[in-house]
N, C-alpha and C. Protein backbone atom coordinates (compact mmCIF):
# COMPACT_ATOMS: atom_id res chain seq x y z
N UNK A 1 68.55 59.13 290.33
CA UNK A 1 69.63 59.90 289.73
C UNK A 1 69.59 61.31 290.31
N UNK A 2 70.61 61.45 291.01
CA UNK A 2 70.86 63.13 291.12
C UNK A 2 71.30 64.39 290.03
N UNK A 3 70.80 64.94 290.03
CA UNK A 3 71.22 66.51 289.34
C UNK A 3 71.78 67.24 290.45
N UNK A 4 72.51 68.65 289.70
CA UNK A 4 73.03 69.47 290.27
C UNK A 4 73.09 70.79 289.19
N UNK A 5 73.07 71.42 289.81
CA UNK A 5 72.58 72.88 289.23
C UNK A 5 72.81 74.15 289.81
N UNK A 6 73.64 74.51 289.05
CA UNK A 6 74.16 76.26 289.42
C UNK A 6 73.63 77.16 289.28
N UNK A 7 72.83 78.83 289.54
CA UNK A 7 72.58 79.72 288.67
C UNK A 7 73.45 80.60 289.72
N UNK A 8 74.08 81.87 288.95
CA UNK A 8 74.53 82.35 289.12
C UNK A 8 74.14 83.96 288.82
N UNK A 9 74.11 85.07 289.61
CA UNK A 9 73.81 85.98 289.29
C UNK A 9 74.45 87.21 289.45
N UNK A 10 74.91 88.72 288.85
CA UNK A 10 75.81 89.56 288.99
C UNK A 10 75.14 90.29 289.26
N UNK A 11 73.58 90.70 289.84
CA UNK A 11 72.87 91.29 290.18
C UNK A 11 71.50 90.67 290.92
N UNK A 12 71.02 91.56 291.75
CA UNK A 12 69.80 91.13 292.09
C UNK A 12 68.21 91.17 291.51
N UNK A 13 68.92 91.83 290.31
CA UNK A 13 67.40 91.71 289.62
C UNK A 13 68.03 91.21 288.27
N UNK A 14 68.95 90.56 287.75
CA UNK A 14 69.15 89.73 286.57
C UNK A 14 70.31 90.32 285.26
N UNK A 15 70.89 89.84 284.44
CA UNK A 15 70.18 88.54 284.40
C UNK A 15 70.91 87.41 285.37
N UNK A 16 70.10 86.16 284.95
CA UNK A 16 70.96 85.20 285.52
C UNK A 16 71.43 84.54 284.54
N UNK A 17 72.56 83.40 285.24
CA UNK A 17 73.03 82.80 284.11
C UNK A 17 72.63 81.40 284.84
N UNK A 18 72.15 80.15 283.91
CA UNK A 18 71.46 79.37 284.19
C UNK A 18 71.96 78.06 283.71
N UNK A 19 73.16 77.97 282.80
CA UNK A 19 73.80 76.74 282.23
C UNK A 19 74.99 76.91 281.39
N UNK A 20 75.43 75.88 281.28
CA UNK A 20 76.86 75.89 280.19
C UNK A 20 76.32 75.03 278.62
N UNK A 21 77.25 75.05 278.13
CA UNK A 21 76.69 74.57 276.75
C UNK A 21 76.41 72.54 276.77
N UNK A 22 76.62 72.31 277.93
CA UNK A 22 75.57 70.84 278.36
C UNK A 22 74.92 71.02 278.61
N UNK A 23 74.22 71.91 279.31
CA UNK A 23 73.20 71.64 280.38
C UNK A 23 71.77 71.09 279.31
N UNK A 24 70.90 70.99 280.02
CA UNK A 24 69.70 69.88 279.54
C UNK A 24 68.92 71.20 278.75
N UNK A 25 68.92 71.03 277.38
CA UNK A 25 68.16 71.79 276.52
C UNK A 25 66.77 71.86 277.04
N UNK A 26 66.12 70.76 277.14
CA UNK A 26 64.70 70.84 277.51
C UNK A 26 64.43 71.65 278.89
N UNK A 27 65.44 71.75 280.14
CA UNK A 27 65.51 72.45 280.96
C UNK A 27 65.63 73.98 281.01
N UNK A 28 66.13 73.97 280.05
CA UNK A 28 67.07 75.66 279.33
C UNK A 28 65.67 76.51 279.05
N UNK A 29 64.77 75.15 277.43
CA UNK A 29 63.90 76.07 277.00
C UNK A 29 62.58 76.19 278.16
N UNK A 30 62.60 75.51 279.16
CA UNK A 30 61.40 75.87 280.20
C UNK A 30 61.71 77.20 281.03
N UNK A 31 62.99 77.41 280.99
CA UNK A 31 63.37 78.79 281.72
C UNK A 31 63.24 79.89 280.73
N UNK A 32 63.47 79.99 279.54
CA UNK A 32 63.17 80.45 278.33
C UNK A 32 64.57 81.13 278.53
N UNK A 33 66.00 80.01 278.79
CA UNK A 33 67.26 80.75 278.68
C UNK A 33 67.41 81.16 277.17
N UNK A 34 68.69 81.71 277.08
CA UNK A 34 69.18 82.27 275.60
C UNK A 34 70.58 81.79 275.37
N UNK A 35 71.15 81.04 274.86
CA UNK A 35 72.51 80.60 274.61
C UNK A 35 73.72 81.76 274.09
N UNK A 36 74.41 82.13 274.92
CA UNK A 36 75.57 83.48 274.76
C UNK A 36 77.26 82.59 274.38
N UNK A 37 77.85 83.64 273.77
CA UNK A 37 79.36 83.74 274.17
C UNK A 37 79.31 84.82 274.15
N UNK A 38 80.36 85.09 275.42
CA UNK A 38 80.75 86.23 275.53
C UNK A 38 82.04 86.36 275.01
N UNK A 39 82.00 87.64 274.96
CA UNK A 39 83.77 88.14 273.86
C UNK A 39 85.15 88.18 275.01
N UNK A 40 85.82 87.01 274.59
CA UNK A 40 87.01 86.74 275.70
C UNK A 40 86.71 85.06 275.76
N UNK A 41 85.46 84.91 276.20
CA UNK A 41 85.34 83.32 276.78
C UNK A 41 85.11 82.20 275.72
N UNK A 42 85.91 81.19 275.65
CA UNK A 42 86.27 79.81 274.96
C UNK A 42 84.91 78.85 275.61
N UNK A 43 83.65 79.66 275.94
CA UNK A 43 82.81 78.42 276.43
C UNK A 43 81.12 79.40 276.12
N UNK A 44 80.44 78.32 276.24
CA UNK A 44 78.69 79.14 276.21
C UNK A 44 78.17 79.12 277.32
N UNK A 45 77.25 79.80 277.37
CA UNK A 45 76.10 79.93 278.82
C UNK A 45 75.03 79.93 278.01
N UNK A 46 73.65 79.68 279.29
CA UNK A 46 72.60 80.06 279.01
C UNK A 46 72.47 81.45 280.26
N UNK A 47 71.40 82.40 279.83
CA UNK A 47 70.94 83.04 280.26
C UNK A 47 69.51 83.57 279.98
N UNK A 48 68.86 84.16 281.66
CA UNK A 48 68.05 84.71 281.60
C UNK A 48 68.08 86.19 281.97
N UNK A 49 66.49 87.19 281.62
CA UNK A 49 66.98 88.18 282.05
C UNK A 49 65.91 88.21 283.05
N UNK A 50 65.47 87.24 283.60
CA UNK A 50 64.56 87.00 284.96
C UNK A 50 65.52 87.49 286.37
N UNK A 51 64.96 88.22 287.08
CA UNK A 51 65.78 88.29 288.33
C UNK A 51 65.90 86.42 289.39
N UNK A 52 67.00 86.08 290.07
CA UNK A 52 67.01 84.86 290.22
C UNK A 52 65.83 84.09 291.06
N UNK A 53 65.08 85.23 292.04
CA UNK A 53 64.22 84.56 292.62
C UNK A 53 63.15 83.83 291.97
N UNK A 54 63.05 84.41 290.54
CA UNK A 54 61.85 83.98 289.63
C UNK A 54 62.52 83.01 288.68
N UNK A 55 63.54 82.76 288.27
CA UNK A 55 64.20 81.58 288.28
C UNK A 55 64.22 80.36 289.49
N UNK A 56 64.50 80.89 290.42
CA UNK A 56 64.35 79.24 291.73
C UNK A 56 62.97 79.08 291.61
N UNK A 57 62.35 80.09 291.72
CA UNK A 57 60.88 79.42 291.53
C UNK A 57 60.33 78.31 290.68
N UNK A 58 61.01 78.93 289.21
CA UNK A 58 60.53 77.92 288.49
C UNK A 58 61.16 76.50 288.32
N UNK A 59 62.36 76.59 289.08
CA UNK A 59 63.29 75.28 289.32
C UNK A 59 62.46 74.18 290.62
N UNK A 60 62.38 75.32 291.77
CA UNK A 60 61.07 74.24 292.03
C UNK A 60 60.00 73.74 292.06
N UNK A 61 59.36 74.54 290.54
CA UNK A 61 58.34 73.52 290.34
C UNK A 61 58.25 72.61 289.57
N UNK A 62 60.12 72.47 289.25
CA UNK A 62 60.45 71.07 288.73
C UNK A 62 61.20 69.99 289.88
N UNK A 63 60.67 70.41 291.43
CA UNK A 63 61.66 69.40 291.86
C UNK A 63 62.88 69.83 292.56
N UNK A 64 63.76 71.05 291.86
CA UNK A 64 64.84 71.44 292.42
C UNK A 64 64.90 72.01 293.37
N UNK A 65 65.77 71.80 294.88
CA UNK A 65 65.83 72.51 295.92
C UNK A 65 67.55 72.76 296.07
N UNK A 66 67.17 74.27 296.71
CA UNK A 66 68.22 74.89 297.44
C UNK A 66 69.47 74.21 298.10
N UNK A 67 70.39 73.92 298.05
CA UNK A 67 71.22 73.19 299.04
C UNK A 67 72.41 73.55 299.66
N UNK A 68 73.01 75.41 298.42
CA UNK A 68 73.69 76.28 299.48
C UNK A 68 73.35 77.73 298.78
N UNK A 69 73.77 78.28 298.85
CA UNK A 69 74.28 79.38 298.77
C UNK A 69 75.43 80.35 299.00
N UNK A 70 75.98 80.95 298.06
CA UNK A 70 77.32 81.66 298.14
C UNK A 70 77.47 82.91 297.73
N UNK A 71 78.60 83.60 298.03
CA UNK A 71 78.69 85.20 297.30
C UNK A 71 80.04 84.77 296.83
N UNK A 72 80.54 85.23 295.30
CA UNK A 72 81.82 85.72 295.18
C UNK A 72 82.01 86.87 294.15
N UNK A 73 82.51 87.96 295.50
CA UNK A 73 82.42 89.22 294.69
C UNK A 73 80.97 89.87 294.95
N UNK A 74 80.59 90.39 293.91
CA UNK A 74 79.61 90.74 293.75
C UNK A 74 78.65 89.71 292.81
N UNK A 75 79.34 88.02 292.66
CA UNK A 75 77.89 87.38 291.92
C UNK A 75 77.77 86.40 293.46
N UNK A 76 76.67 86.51 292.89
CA UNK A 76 75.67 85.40 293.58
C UNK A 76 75.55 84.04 293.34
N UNK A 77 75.79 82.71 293.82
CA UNK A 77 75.89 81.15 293.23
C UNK A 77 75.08 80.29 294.11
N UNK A 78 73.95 80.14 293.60
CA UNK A 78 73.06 79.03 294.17
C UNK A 78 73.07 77.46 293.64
N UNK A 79 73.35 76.51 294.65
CA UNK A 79 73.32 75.03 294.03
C UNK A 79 72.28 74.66 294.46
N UNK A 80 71.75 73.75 293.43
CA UNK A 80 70.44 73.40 293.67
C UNK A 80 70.54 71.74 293.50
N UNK A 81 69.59 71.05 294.02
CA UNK A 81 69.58 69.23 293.92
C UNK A 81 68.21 68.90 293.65
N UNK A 82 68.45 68.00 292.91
CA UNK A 82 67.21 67.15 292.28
C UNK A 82 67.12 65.94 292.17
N UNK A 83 66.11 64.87 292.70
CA UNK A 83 66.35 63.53 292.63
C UNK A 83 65.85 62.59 291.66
């Protein structure tokens, strides 16, 4: 089974944002995300206030690797794959 996985970041030292209101709870609390709405948005995130490199880290030491990378704007969007 494949995964796929976004984090996204508006800075280089954090926070990041690490999931939507599916993403895998047990995954969430190993990052030690925090579940938000923000004021305007009809949806949840998780977030950290880890800068992202210390987030991928801990994604691969579950397994998850890199598979692009993007800029839009000023955030940052890394997809990651897991098998």
């Amino acid at each position: 089974i494949a995964h796929l996985l976004c984090c996204l970041s508006l800075q280089e030292v954090g926070p990041t944002m690490v999931g939507d209101e599916h993403s895998d709870p047990s995954l969430m609390s190993f990052l030690g995300a925090t579940k938000r709405n923000m004021l305007g948005n009809h949806f949840w995130e998780y977030y950290v206030n880890d800068a992202p490199r210390i987030v991928l880290n801990k994604l691969e030491s579950c397994g998850y690797r890199v598979v692009s990378m993007t800029g839009v704007g000023q955030t940052l969007v890394w997809c990651l794959h897991k098998e």
